[in-house]
Protein backbone atom coordinates (compact mmCIF):
# COMPACT_ATOMS: atom_id res chain seq x y z
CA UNK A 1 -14.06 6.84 24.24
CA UNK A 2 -10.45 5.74 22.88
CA UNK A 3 -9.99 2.93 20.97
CA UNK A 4 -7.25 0.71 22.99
CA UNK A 5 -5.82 -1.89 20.88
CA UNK A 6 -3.50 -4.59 22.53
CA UNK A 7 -0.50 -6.31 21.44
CA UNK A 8 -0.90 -9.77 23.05
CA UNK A 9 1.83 -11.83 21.04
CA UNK A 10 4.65 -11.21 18.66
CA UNK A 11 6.38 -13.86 16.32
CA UNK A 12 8.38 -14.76 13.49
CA UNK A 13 6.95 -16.77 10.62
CA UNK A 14 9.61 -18.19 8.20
CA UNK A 15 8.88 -19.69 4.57
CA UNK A 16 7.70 -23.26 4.46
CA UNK A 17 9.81 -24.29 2.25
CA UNK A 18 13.72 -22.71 2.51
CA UNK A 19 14.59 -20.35 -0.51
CA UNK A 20 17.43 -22.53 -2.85
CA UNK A 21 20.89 -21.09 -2.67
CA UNK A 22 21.22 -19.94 -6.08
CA UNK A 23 18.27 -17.64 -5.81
CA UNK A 24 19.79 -16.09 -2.41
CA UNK A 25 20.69 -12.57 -3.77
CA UNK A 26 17.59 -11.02 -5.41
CA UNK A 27 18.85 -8.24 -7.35
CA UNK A 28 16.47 -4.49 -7.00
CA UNK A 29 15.40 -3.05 -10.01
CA UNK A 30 16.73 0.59 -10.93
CA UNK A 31 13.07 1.59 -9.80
CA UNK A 32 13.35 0.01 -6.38
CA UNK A 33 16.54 1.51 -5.85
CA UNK A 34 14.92 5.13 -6.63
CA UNK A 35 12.13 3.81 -4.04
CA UNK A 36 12.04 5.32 -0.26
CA UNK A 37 12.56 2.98 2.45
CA UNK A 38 8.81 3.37 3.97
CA UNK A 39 5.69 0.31 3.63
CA UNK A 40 3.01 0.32 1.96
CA UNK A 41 0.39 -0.02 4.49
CA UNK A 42 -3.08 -1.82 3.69
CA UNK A 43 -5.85 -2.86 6.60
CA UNK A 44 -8.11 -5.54 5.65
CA UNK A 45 -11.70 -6.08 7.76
CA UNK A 46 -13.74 -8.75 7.96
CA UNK A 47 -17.30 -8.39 9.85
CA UNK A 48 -18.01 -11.61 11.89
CA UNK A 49 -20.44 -14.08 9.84
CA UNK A 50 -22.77 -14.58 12.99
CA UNK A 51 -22.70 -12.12 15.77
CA UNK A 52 -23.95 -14.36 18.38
CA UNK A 53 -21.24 -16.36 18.42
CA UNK A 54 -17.17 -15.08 18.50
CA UNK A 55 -14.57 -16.58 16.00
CA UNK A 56 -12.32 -19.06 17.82
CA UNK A 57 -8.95 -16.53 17.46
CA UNK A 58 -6.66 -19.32 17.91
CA UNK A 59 -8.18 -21.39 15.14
CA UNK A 60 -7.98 -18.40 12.83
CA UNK A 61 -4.19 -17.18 14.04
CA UNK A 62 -3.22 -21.02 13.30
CA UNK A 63 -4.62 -20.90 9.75
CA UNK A 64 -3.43 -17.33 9.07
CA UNK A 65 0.62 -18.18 10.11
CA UNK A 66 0.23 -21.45 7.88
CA UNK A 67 -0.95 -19.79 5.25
CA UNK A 68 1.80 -17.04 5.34
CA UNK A 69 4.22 -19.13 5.55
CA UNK A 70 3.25 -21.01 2.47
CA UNK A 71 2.54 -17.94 0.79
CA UNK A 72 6.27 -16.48 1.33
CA UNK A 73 7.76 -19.27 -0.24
CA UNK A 74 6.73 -18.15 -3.87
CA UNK A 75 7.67 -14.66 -3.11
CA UNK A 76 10.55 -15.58 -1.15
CA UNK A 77 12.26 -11.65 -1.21
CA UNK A 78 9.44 -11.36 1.14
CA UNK A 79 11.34 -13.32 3.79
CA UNK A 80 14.46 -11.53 3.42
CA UNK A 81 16.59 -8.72 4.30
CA UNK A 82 17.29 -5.65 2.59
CA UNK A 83 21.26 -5.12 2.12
CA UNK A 84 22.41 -1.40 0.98
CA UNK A 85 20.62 -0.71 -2.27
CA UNK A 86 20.97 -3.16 -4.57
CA UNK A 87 19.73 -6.62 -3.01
CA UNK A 88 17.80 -8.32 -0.79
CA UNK A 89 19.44 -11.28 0.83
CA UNK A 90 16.92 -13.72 0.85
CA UNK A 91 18.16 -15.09 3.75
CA UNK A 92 14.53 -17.10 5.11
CA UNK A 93 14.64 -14.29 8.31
CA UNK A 94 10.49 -14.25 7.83
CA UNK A 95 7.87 -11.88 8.57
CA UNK A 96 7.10 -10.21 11.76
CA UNK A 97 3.57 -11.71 13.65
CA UNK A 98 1.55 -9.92 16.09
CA UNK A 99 -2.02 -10.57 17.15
CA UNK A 100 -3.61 -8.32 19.22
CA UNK A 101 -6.85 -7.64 20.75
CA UNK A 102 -9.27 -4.14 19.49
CA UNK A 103 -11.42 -3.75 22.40
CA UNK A 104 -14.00 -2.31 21.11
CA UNK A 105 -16.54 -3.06 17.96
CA UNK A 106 -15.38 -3.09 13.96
CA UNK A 107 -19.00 -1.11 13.57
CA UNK A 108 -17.24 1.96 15.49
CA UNK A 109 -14.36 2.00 13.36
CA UNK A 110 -16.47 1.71 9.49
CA UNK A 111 -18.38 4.49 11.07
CA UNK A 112 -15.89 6.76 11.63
CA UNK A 113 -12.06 6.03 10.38
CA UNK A 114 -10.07 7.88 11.51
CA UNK A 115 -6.22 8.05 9.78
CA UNK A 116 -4.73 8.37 13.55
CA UNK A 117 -7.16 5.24 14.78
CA UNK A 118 -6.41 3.56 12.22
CA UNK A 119 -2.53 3.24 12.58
CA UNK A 120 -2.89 0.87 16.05
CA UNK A 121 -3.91 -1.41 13.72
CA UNK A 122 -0.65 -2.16 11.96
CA UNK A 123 2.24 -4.02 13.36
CA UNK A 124 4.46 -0.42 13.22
CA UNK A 125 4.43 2.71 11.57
CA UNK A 126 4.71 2.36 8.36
CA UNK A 127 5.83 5.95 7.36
CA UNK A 128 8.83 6.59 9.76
CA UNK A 129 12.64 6.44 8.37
CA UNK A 130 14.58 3.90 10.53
CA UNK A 131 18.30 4.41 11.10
CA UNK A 132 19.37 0.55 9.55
CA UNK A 133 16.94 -0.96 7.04
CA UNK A 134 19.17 -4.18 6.92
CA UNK A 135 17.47 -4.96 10.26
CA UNK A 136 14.38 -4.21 9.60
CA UNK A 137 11.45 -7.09 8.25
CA UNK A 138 9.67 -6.82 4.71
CA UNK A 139 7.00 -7.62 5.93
CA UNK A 140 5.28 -6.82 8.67
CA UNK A 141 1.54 -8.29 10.05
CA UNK A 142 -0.91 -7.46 12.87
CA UNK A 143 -3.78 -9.47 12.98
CA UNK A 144 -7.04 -7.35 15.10
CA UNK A 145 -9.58 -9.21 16.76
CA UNK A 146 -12.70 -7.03 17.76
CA UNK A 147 -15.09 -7.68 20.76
CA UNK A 148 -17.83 -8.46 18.16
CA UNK A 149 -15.70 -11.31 16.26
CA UNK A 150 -14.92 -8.83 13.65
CA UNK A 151 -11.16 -9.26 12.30
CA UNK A 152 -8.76 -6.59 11.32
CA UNK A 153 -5.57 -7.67 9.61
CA UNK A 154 -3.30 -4.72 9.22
CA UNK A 155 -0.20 -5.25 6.15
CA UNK A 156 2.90 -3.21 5.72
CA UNK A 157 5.21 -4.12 3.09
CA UNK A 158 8.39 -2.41 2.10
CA UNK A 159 8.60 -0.02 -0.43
CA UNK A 160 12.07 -0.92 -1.85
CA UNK A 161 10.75 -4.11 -3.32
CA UNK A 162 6.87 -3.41 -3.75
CA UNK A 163 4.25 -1.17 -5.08
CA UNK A 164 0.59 -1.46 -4.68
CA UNK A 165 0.29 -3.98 -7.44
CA UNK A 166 3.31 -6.12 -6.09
CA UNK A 167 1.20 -5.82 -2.47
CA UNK A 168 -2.04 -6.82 -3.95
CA UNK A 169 -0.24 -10.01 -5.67
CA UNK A 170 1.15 -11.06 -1.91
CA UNK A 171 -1.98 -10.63 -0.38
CA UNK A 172 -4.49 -12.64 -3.23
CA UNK A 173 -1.75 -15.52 -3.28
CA UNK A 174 -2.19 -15.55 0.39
CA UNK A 175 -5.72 -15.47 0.87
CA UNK A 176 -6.05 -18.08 -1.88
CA UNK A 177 -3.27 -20.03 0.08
CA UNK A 178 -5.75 -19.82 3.05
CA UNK A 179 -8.85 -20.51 0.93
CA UNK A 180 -7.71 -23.42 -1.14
CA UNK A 181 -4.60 -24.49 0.28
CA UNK A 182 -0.87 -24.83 -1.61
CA UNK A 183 -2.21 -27.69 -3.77
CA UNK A 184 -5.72 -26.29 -5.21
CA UNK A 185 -5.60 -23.14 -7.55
CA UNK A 186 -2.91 -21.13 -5.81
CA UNK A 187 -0.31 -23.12 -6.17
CA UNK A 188 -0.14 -21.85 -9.57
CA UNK A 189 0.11 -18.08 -8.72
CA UNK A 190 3.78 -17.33 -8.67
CA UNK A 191 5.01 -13.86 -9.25
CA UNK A 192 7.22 -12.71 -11.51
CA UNK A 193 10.87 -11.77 -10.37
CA UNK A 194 12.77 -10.39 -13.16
CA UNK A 195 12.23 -6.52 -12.57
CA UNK A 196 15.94 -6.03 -12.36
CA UNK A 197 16.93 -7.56 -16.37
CA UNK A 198 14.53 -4.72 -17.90
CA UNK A 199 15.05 -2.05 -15.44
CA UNK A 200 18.98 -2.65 -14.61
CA UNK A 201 20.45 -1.63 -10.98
CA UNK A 202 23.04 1.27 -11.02
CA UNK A 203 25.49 2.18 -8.59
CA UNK A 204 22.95 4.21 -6.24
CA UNK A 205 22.85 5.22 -2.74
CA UNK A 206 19.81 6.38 -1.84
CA UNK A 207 19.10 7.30 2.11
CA UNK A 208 16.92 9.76 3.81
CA UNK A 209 18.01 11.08 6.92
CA UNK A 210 17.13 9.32 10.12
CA UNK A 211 13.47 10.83 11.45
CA UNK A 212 12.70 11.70 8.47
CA UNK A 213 8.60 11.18 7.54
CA UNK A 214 6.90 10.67 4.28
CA UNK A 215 3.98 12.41 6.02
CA UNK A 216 4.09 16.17 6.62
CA UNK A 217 4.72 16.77 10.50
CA UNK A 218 2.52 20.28 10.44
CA UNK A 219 -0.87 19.59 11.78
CA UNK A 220 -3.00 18.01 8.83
CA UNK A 221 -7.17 17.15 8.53
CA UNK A 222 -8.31 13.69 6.70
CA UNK A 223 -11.33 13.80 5.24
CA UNK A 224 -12.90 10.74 3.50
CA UNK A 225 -15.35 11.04 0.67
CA UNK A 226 -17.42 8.70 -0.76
CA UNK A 227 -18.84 8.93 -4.70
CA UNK A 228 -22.07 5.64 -5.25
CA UNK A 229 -21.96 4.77 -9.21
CA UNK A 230 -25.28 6.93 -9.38
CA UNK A 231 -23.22 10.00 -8.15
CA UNK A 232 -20.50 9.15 -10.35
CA UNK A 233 -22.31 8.74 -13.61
CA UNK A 234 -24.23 12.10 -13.30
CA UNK A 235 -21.10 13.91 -12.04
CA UNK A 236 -19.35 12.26 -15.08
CA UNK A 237 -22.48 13.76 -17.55
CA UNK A 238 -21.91 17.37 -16.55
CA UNK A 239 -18.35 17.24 -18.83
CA UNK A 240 -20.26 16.88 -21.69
CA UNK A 241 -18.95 14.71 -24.60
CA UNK A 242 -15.74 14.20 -23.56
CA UNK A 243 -16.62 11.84 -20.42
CA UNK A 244 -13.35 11.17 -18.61
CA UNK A 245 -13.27 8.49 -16.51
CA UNK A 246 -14.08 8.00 -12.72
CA UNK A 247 -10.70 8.96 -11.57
CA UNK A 248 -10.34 11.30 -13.69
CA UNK A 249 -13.78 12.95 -13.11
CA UNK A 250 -12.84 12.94 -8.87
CA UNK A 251 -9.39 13.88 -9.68
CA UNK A 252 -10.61 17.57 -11.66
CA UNK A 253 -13.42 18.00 -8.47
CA UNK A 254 -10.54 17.50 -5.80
CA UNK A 255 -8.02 19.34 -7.72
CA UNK A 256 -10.02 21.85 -8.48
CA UNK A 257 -11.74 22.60 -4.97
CA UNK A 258 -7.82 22.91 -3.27
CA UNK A 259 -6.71 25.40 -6.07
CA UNK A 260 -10.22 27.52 -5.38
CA UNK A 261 -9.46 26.99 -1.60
CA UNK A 262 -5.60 28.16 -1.89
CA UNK A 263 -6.87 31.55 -3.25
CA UNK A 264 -8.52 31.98 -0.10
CA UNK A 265 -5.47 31.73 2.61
CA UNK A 266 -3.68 34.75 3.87
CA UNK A 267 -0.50 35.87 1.61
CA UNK A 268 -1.99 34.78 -1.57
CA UNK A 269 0.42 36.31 -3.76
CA UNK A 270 -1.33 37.33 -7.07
CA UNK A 271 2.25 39.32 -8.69
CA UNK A 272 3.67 35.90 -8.72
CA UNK A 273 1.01 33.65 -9.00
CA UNK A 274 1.63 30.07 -8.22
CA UNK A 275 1.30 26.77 -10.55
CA UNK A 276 -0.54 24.00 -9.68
CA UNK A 277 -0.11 20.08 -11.18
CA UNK A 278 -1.74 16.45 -10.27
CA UNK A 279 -0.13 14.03 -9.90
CA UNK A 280 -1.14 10.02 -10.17
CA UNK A 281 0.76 7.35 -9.68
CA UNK A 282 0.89 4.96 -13.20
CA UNK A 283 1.10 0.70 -12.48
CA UNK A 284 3.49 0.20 -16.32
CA UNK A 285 3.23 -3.39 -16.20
CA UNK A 286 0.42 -3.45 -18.87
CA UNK A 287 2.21 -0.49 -20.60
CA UNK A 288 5.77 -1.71 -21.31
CA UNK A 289 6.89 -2.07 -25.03
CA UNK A 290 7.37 -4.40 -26.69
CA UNK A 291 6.08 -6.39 -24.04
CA UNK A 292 4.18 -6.25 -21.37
CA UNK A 293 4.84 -7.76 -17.48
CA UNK A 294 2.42 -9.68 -15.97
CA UNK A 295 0.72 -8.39 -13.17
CA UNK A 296 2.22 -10.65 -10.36
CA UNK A 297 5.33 -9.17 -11.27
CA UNK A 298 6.92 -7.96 -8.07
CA UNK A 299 9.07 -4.45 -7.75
CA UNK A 300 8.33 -0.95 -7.86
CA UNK A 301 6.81 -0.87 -11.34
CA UNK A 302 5.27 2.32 -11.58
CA UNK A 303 6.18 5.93 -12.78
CA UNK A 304 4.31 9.16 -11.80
CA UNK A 305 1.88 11.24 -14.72
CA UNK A 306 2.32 14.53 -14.22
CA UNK A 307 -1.02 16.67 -15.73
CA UNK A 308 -0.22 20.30 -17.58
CA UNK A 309 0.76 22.91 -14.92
CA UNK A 310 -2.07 25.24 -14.52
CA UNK A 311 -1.68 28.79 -13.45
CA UNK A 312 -4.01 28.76 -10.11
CA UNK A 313 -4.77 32.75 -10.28
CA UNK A 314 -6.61 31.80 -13.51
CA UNK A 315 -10.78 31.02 -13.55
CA UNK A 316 -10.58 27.16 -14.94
CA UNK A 317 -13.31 25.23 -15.50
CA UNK A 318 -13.92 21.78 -14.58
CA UNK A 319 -13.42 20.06 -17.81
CA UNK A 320 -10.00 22.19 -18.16
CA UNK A 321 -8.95 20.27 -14.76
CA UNK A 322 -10.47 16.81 -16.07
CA UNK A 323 -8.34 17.86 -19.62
CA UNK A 324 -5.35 18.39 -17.73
């Protein structure tokens, strides 16, 4: 059976508190200007504490807007609007509000996610090149209630002013906000805006054509694998001395299983054997010399490792991958 989810109300929540003149114009970093003009999507669920009885889901939408809008004040970019490449005009527009209604239980989808299921759950499509970004929100949230009083709050933030990191900052000052209120511990989270004095803003114009899709259009699988510490720790023995760590250890398995499973598709060319790389994305915050940014600092702060090429006609073993 499909799994209907319904929009029942849209909105606009605003800061709480308006954003000063002076700090109007928040200047992008050189990284955020190099930065495509997608969201970074996250979905957070939250299994009803009694299943007999059904969350009030005004009560909750109430305390969730409140909180948001408190929370938007410290990172007041948040609330604005992206102009051209080099600011955002933090102009108090606010974040875009649905609530909708999953009609159907949370159990069906931590059974079995599903990537294309999983999308109704966030306010829009978070992957999808729009024609004018300057009218377009940061931020964007949908917030799912199931039939069994399970919640599903669905997050898309936009790439040209955060990464991961910047996205988990937003969302723990939030849920503090929510937890505590402005006046108890997270009212002294406050993220740190001066990306754009280390990493200075050139003269850049940086668009992707309209339509255009950070995911691949030809028809793709998603597969989800799970590793339990036990796994982990005995996978991680088989390297030997050199024990790489946990990503690194499912990075060599996963990298290695596609380059075996390449060599088995039609028109593998062994004359001209292709080259194979992994690639991670790297948070530098902790890594910047002479010193280091906080981790509440907000922008696209990251830069992608690139592992030794490795020639994919060649046997390689495991810890050669993990090495790489």
């Amino acid at each position: 059976m499909a799994m209907k989810v319904e929009a029942v109300s849209t909105e606009t929540i605003k800061p709480s508190s308006p954003t000063p003149s002076h700090l109007r114009n928040f200047k992008l970093c050189l990284l955020d200007q190099l930065a495509p003009p997608f969201y970074v999507p996250v979905i957070l669920f939250y299994s009803s504490p009694d299943d007999k009885v059904v969350p009030n889901s005004a009560s909750i939408t109430g305390h969730l807007k409140t909180s948001l809008s408190e929370a938007l004040s410290p990172f007041y970019p948040l609330g604005g609007r992206v102009k051209g490449n080099a600011i955002i005009d933090c102009n108090d527009e606010g974040a875009l509000y649905l609530e909708a209604k999953a009609h159907f239980e949370l159990s069906e989808v931590r059974s079995n996610p599903d990537i294309n299921q999983l999308q109704q759950f966030l306010p829009f499509s978070p992957y999808r090149v729009v024609p004018n970004i300057e009218k377009q929100v940061i931020v964007g949230i949908q917030t799912n209630f199931f039939d069994c009083g399970g919640i599903g709050i669905g997050i898309c933030i936009c790439h040209k002013i955060a990464d991961a990191a910047s996205v988990s900052a937003f969302l723990t000052t939030w849920s503090e906000i929510a937890l505590n209120g402005i006046d108890g511990e997270a009212s002294l989270i406050t993220p740190f805006l001066k990306a754009s004095e280390l990493f200075q803003p050139k003269d850049i114009n940086f668009q992707m054509p309209y339509g255009y899709g950070a995911i691949s259009k030809e028809k793709l699988s998603t597969k989800r694998f799970c590793f339990d510490g036990e796994s982990l720790a005995r996978f991680r023995a088989r390297f030997g001395s050199a024990t790489p760590t946990r990503v690194e250890a499912v990075t060599a398995l996963i990298w290695k299983s596609t380059v075996e499973v390449a060599r088995k598709r039609p028109g593998w060319n062994e004359k001209y054997p292709p080259s194979s790389a992994a690639v991670h994305p790297v948070n530098i915050r902790s890594r910047l010399r002479p010193q280091p940014l906080p981790e509440n600092a907000l922008g696209n702060l990251l830069q992608n490792s690139v592992a030794p090429m490795i020639d994919a006609n060649e046997e390689v073993e495991l810890q050669d991958f993990a090495a790489g």
